[in-house]
N, C-alpha and C. Protein backbone atom coordinates (compact mmCIF):
# COMPACT_ATOMS: atom_id res chain seq x y z
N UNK A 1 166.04 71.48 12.97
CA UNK A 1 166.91 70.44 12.47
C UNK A 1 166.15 69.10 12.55
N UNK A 2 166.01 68.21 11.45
CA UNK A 2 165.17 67.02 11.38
C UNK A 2 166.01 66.18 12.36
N UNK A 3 167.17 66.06 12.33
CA UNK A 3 168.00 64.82 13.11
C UNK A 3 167.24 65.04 14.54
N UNK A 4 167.22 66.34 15.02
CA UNK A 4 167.09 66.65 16.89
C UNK A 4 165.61 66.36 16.88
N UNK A 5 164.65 66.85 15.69
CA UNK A 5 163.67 66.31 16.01
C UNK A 5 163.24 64.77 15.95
N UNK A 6 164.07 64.25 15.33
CA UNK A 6 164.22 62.75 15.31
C UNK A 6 164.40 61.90 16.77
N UNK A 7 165.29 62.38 17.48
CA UNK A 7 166.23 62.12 18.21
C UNK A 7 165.69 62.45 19.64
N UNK A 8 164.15 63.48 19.26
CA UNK A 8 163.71 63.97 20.51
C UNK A 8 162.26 63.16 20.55
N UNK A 9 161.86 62.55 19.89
CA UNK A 9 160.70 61.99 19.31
C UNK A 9 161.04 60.58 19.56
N UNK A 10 161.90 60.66 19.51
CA UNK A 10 162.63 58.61 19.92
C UNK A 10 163.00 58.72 21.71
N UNK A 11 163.31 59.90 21.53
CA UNK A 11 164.00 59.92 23.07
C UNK A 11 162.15 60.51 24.14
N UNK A 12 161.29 60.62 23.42
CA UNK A 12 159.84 61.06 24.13
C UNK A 12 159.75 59.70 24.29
N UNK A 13 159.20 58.60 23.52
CA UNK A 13 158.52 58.00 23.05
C UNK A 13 159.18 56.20 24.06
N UNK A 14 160.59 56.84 23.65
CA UNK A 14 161.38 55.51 24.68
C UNK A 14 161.41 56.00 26.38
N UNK A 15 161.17 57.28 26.81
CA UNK A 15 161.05 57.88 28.17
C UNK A 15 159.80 57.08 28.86
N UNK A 16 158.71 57.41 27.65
CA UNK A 16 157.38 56.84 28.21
C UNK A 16 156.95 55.57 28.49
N UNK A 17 157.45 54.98 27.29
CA UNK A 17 157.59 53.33 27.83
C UNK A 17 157.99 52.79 29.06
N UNK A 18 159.53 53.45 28.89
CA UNK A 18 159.87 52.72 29.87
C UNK A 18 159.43 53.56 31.32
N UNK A 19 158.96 54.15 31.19
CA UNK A 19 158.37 54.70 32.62
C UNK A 19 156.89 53.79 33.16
N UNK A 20 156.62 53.58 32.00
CA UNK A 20 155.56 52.21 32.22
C UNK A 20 155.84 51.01 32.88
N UNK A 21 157.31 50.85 32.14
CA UNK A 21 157.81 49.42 32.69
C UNK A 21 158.07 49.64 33.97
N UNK A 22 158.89 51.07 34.47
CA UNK A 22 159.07 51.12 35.88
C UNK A 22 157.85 51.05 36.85
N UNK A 23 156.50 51.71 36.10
CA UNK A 23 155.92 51.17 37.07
C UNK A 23 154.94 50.53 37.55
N UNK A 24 154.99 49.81 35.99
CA UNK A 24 154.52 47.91 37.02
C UNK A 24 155.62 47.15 37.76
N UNK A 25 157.01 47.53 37.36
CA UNK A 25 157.85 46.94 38.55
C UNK A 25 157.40 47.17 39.74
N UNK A 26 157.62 48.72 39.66
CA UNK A 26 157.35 49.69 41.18
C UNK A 26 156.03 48.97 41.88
N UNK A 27 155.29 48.46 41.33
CA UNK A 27 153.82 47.97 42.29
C UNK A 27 154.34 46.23 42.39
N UNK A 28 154.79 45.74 41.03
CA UNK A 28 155.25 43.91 41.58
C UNK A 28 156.22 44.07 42.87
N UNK A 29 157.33 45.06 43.01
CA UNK A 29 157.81 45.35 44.63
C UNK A 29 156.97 45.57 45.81
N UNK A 30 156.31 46.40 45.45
CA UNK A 30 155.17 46.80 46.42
C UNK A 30 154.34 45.71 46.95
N UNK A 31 154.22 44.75 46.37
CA UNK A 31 153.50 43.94 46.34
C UNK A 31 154.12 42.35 46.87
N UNK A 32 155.19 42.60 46.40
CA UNK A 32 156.17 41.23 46.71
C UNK A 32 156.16 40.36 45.64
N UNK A 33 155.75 40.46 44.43
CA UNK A 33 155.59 40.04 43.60
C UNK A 33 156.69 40.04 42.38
N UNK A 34 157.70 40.81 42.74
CA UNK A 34 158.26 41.09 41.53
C UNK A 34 159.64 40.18 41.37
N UNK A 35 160.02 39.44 40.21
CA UNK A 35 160.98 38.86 40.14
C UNK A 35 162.24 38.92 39.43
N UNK A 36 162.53 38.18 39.46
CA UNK A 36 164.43 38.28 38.51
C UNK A 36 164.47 39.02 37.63
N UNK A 37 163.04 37.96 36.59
CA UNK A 37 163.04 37.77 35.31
C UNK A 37 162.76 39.36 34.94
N UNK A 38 161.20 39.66 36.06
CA UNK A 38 161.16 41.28 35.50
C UNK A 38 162.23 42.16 36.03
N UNK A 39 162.68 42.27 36.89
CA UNK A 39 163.99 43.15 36.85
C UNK A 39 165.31 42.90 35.82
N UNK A 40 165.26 42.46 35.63
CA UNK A 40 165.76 41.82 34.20
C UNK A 40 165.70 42.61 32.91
N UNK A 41 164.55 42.23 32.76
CA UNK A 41 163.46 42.69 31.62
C UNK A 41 163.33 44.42 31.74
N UNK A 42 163.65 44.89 32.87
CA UNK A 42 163.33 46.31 33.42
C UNK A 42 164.63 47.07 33.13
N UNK A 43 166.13 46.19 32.98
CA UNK A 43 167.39 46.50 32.86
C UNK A 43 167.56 46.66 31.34
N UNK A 44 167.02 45.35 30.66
CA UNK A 44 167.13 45.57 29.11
C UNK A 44 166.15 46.76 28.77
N UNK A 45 165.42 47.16 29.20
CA UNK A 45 164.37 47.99 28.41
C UNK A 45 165.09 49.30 28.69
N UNK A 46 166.10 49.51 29.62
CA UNK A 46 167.33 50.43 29.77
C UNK A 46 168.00 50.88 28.01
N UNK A 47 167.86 49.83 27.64
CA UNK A 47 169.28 50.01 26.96
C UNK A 47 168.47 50.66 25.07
N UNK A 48 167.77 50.66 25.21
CA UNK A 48 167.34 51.32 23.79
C UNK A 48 168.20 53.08 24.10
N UNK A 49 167.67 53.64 25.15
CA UNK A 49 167.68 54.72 25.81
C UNK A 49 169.13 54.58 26.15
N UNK A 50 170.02 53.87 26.53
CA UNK A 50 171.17 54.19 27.16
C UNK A 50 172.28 54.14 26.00
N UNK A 51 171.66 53.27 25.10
CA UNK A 51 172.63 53.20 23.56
C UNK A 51 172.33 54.20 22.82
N UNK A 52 171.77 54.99 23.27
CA UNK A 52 171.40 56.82 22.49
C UNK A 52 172.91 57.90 22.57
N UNK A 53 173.29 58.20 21.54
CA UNK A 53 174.31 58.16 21.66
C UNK A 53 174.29 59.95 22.20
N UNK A 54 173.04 61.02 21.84
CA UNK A 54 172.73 62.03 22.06
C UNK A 54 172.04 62.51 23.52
N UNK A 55 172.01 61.35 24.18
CA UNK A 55 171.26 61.17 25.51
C UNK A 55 172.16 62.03 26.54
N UNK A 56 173.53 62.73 26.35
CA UNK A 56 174.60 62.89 27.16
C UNK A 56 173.71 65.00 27.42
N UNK A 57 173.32 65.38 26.15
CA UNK A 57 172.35 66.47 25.69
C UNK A 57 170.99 66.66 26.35
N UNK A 58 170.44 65.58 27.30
CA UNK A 58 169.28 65.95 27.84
C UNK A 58 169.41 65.70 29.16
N UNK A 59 170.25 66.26 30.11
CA UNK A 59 170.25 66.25 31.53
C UNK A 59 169.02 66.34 32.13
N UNK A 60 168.74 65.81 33.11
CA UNK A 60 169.82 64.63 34.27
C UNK A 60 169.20 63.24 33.88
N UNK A 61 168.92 63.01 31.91
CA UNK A 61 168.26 61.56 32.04
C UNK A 61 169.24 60.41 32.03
N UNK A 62 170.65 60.79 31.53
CA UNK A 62 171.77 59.88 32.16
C UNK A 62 172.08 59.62 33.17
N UNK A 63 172.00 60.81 34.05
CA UNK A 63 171.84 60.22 35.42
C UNK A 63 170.96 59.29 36.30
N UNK A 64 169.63 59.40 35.73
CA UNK A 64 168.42 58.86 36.40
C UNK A 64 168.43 57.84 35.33
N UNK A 65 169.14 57.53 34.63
CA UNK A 65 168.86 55.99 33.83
C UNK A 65 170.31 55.47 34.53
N UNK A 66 170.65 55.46 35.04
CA UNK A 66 171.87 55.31 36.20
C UNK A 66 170.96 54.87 37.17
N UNK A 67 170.75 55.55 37.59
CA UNK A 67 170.10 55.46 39.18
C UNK A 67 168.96 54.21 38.75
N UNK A 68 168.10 53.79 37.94
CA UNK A 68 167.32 52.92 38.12
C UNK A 68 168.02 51.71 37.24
N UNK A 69 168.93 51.92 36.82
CA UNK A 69 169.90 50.64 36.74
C UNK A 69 170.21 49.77 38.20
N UNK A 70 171.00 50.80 38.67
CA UNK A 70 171.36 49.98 39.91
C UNK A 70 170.52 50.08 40.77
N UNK A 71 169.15 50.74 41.09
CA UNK A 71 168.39 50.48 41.94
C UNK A 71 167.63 48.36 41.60
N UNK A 72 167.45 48.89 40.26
CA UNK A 72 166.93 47.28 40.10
C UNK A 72 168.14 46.14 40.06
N UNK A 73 169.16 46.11 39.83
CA UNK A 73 170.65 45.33 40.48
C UNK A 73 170.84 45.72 41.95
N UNK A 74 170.63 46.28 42.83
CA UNK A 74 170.99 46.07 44.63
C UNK A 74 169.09 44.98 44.60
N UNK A 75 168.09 45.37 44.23
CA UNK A 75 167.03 45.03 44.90
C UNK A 75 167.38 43.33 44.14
N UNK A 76 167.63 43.30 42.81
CA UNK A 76 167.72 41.55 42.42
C UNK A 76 169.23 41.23 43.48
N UNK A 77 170.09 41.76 43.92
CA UNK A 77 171.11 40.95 44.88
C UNK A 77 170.38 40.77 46.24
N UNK A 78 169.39 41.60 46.41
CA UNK A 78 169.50 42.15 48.13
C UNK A 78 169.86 42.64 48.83
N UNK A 79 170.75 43.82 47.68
CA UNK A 79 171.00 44.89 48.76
C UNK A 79 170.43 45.79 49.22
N UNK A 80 169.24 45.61 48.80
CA UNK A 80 168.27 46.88 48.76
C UNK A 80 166.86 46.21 49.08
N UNK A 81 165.38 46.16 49.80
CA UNK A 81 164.54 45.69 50.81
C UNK A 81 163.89 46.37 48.88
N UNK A 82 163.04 45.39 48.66
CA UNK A 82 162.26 45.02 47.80
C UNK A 82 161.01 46.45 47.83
N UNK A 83 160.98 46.87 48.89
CA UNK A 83 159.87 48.10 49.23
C UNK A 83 160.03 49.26 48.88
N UNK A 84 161.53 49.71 49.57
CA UNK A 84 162.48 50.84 49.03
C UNK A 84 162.54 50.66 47.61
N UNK A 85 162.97 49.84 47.45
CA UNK A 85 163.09 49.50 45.72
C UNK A 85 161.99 49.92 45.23
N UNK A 86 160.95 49.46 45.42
CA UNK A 86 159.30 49.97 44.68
C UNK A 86 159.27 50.97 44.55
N UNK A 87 159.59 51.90 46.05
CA UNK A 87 159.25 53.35 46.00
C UNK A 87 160.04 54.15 45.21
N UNK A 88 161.62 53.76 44.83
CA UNK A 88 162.56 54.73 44.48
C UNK A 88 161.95 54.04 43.09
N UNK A 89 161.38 53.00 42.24
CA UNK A 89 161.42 53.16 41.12
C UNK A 89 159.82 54.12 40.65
N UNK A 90 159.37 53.74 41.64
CA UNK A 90 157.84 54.93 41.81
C UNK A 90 158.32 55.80 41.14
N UNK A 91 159.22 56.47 42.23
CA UNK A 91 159.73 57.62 41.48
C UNK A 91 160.65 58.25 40.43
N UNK A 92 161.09 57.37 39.87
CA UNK A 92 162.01 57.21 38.71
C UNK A 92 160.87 57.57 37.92
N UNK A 93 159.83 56.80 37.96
CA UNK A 93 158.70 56.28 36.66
C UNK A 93 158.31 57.78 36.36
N UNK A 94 158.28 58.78 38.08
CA UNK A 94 157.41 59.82 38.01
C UNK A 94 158.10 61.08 37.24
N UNK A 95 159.39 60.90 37.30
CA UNK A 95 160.73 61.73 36.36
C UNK A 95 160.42 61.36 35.38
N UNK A 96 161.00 60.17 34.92
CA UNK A 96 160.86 59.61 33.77
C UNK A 96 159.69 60.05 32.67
N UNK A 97 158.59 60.24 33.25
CA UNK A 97 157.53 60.33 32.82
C UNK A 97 157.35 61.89 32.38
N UNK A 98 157.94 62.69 33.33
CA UNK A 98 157.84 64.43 33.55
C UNK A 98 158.56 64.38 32.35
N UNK A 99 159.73 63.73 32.46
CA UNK A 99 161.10 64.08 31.16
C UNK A 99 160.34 64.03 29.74
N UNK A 100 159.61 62.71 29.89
CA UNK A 100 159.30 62.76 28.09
C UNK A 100 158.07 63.56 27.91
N UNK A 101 157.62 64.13 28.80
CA UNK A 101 156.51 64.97 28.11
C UNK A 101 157.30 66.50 28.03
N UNK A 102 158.09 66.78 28.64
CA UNK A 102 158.97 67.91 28.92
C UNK A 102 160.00 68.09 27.16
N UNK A 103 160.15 66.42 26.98
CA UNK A 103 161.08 66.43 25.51
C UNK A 103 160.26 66.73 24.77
N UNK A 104 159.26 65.94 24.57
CA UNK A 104 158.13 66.50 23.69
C UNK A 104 157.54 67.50 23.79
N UNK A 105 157.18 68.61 24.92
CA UNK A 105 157.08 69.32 24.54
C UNK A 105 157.65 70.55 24.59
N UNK A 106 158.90 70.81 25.31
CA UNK A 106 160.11 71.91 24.93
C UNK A 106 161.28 71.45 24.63
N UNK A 107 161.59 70.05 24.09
CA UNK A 107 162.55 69.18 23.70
C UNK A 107 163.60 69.24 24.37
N UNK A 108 163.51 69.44 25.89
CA UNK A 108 164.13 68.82 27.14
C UNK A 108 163.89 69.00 28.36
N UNK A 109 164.45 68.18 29.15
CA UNK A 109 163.99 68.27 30.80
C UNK A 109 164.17 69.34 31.73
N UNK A 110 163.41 69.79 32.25
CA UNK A 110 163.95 70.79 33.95
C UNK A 110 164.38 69.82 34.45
N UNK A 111 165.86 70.01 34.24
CA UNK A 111 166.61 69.16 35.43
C UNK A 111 166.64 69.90 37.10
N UNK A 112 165.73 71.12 37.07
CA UNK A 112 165.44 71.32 38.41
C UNK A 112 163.73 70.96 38.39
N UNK A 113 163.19 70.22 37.97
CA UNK A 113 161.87 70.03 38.78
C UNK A 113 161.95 69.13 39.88
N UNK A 114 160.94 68.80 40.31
CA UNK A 114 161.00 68.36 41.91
C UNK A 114 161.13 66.92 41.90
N UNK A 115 160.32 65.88 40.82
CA UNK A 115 160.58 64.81 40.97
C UNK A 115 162.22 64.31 40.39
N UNK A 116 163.15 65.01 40.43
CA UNK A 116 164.06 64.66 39.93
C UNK A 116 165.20 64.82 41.35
């Protein structure tokens, strides 16, 4: 079906990015370096991916685009130690990253692999 391959090719392609973005966040935390503006910037780059309206079809990436929502909202309030924050988006980046090569290449995730 052209639409799913459409849909899986947008959904590879926006996985990978933003797994990028997570992790130069993940090291500006690490580092102490990281600010508003890029957590910010790390929330909008959410939303290509979260306004997918077929995204509900590739478990658990709704969930884990959840989870690094509010990981980067507790670390910009302070509820969350800027370090922890690094590491849990480390590992977001490292899902994130498994997922879109996983879409691309069996056009969805092991929602049982390990970094998840």
């Amino acid at each position: 079906m052209p639409s799913e391959t459409g849909v899986r090719a947008f959904l590879a392609r926006e996985a990978a990015a933003l797994g990028s973005v997570l992790d130069q966040t993940a090291k500006s935390l690490a580092t102490g370096a990281a600010s508003e503006e890029g957590l910010g910037a790390l929330v909008r780059r959410l939303l290509p991916l979260r306004g997918l309206a077929a995204l509900s079809d590739f478990p658990p990436l709704p969930d884990l685009l959840d989870g690094i929502e509010r990981i980067a909202v507790a670390v910009s309030r302070l509820e969350l130690p800027t370090r922890d924050g690094g590491a849990r988006l480390a590992a977001a980046a490292d899902a994130l990253v498994r997922s879109a090569r996983e879409v691309a290449d069996r056009g969805r995730p092991d929602p049982n692999s390990p970094e998840y």
